[in-house]
Protein backbone atom coordinates (compact mmCIF):
# COMPACT_ATOMS: atom_id res chain seq x y z
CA UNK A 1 38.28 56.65 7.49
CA UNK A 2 40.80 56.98 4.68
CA UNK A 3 39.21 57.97 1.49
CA UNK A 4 40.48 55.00 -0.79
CA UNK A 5 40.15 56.57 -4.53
CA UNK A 6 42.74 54.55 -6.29
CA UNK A 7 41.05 54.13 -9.83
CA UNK A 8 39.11 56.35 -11.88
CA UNK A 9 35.56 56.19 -11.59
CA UNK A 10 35.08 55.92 -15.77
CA UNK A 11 37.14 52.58 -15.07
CA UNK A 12 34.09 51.22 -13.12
CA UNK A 13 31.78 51.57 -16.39
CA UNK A 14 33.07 48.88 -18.46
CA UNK A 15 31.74 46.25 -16.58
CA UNK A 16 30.58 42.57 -18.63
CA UNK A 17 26.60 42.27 -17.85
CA UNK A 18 25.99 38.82 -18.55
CA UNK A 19 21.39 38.43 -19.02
CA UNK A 20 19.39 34.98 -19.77
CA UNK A 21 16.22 34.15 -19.51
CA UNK A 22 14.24 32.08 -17.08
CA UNK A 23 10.65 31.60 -16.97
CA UNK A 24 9.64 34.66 -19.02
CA UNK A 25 12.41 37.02 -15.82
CA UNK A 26 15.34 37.81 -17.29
CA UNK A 27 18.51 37.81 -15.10
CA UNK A 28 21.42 40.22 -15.09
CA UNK A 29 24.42 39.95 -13.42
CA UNK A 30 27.63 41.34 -13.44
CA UNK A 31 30.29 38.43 -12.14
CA UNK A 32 33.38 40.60 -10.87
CA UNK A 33 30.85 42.47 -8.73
CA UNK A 34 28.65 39.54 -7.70
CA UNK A 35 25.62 41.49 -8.51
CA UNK A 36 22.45 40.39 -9.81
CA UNK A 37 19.01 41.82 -10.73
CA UNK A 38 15.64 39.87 -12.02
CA UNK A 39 13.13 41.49 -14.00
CA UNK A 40 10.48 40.81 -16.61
CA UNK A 41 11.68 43.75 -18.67
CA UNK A 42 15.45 43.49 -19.81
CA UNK A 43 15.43 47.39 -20.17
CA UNK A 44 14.27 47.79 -16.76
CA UNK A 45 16.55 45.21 -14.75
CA UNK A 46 19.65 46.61 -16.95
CA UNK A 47 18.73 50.12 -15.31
CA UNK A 48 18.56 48.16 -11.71
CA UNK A 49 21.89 46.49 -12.04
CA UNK A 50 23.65 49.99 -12.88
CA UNK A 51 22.23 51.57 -10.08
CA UNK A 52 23.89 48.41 -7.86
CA UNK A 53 26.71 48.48 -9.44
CA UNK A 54 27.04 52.20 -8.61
CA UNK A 55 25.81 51.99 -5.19
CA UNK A 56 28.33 48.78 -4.45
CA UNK A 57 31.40 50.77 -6.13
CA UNK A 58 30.12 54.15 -3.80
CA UNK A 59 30.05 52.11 -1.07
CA UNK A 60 33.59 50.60 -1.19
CA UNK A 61 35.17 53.36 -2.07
CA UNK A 62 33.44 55.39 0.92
CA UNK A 63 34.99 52.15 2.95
CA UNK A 64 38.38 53.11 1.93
CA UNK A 65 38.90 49.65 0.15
CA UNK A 66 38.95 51.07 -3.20
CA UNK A 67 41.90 49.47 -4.42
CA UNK A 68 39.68 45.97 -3.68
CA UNK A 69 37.35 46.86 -6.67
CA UNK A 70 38.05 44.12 -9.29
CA UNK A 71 39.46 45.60 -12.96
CA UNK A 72 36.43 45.53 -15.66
CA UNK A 73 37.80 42.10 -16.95
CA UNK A 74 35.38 39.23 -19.34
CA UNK A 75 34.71 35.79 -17.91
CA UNK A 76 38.07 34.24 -18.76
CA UNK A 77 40.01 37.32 -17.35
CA UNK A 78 40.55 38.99 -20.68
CA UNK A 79 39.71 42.39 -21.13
CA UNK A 80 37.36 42.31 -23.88
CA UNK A 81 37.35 46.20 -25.47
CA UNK A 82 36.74 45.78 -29.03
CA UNK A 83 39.78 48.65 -29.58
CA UNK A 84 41.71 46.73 -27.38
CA UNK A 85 41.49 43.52 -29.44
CA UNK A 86 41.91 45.46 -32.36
CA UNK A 87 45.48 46.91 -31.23
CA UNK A 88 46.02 43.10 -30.26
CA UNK A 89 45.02 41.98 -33.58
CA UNK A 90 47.31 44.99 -35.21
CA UNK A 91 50.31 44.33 -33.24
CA UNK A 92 50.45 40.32 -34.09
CA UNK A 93 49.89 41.36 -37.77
CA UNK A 94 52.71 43.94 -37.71
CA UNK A 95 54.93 41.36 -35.72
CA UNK A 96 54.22 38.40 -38.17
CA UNK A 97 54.47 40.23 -41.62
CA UNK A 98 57.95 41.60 -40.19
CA UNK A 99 59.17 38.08 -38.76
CA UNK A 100 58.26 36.56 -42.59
CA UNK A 101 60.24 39.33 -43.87
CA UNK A 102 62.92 38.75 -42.23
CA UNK A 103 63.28 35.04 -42.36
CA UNK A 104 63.25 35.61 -46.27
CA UNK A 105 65.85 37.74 -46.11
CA UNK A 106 67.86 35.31 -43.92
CA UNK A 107 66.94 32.34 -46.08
CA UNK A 108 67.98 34.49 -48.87
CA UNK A 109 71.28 35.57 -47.73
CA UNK A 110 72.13 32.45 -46.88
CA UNK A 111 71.43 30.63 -50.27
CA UNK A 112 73.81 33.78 -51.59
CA UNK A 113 76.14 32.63 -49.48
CA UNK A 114 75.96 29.02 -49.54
CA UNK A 115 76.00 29.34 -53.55
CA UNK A 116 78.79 31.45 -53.27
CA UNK A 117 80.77 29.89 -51.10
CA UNK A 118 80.42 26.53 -53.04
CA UNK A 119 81.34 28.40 -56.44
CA UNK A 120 84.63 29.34 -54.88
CA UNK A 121 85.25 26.03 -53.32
CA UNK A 122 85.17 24.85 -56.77
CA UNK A 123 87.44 27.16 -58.65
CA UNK A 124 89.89 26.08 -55.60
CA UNK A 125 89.48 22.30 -56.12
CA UNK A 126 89.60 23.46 -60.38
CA UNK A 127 93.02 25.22 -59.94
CA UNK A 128 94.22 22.27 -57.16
CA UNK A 129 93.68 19.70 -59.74
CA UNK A 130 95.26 21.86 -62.17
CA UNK A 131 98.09 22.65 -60.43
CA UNK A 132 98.83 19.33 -59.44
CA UNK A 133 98.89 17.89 -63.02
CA UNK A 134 101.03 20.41 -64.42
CA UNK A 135 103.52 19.91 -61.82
CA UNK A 136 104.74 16.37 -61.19
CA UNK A 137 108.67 16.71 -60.69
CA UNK A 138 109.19 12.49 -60.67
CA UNK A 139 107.81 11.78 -63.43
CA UNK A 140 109.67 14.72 -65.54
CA UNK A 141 112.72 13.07 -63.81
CA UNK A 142 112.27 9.85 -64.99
CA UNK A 143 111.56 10.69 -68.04
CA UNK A 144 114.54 13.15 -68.03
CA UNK A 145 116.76 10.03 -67.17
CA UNK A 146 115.38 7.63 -69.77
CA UNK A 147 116.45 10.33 -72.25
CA UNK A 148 119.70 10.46 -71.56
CA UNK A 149 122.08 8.15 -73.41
CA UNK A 150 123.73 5.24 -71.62
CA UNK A 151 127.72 6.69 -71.58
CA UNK A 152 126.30 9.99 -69.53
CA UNK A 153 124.43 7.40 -66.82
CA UNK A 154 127.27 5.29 -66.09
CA UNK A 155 129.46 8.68 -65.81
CA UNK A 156 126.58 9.33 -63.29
CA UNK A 157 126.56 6.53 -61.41
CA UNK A 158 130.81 6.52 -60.62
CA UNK A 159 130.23 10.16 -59.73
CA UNK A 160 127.91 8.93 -57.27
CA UNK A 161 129.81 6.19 -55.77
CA UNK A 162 132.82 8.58 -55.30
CA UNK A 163 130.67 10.73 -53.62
CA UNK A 164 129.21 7.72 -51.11
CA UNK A 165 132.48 6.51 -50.49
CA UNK A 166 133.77 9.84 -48.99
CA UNK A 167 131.18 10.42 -46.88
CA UNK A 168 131.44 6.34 -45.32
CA UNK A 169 133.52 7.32 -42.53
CA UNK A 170 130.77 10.48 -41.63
CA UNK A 171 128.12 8.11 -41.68
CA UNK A 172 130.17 5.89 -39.38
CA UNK A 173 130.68 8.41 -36.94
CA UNK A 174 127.44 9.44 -37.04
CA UNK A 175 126.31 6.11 -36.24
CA UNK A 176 128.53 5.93 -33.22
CA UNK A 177 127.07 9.21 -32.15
CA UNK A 178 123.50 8.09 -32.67
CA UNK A 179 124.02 4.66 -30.51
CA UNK A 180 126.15 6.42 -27.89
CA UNK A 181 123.37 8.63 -27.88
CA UNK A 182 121.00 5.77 -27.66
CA UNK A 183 123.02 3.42 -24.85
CA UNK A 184 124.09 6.70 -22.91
CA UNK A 185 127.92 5.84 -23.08
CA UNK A 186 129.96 8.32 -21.74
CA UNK A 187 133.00 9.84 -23.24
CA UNK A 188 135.57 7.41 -21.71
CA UNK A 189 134.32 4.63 -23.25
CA UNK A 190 133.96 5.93 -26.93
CA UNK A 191 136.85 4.63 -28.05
CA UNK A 192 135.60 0.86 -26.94
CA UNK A 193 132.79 1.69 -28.62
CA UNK A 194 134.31 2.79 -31.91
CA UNK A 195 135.93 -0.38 -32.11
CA UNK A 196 133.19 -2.39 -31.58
CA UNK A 197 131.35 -0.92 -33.89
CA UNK A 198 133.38 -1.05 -36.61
């Protein structure tokens, strides 16, 4: 048979050995293994269960089912070395103290950045509303207009009528254009339209 040696025999020493007490016997048992001793003194059944234990292991291993051997685990399946719960321990410490670190630093940054970004959103509305009461071109042309005497806005106003009265026939033919545009009336029948429209 195949010599099965898959784990190192120091792994087989770390064993749980679970003793109570019945009757004045005390029993010992390790559960992976499924061994058990009885004795009155706890000293002596403690020596009896490691020579089980090491005949059982010898035995398996001999078998070539080595790799079989259950891992030296506690009763819920958590491997109980007091170094390995310290690294545990260690580990979620280091983790934790960095993960508060660095959600005060994010928390931080972002009030920076929240307070800054608010302190330029006001300067912008500040200058906005500045901005927008120093300039205000209508009313500066109003009052422009109610300044000037009453000669200079009738003198304005025949200036404009001129002005409306040659561009009338533009705005006519623009019209046309438009509702030709509109009606889809081709080019032979402009002239009707002109008419009509006039």
């Amino acid at each position: 048979m195949k010599n099965d040696q898959t784990k190192e025999p120091n792994q087989y020493q770390n064993y749980n050995v679970l003793v109570r007490e019945e009757a004045k016997v005390f029993v010992l048992s390790i559960p992976e293994l499924g061994l058990l001793t009885r004795n009155v003194s706890i000293d002596e059944g403690y020596r009896e269960l490691q020579l089980a234990k090491a005949n059982y292991i010898k035995n398996i291993i001999e078998a070539g089912l080595g790799s079989t051997i259950p891992d030296p685990t506690g009763p819920t399946g958590l491997n109980f070395k007091p170094s390995a719960l310290k690294k545990f321990y260690s580990a979620m410490l280091t983790f934790t103290s960095k993960a508060i670190i660095i959600l005060l630093l994010l928390f931080g940054m972002s009030s920076i950045g929240l307070t800054m970004a608010g302190n330029i959103a006001t300067k912008g509305m500040a200058r906005l509303s500045n901005k927008i009461e120093r300039y205000q071109p209508l009313e500066k042309a109003v009052s422009k207009i109610e300044e000037y005497p009453e000669e200079k806005i009738d003198d304005f106003r025949r200036q404009l009528r001129r002005v409306s009265k040659k561009l009338q026939p533009l705005v006519r033919e623009l019209k046309i254009i438009w509702k030709s545009e509109r009606l889809d009336i081709s080019d032979d029948d402009s002239f009707v339209a002109r008419k009509e429209l006039e």
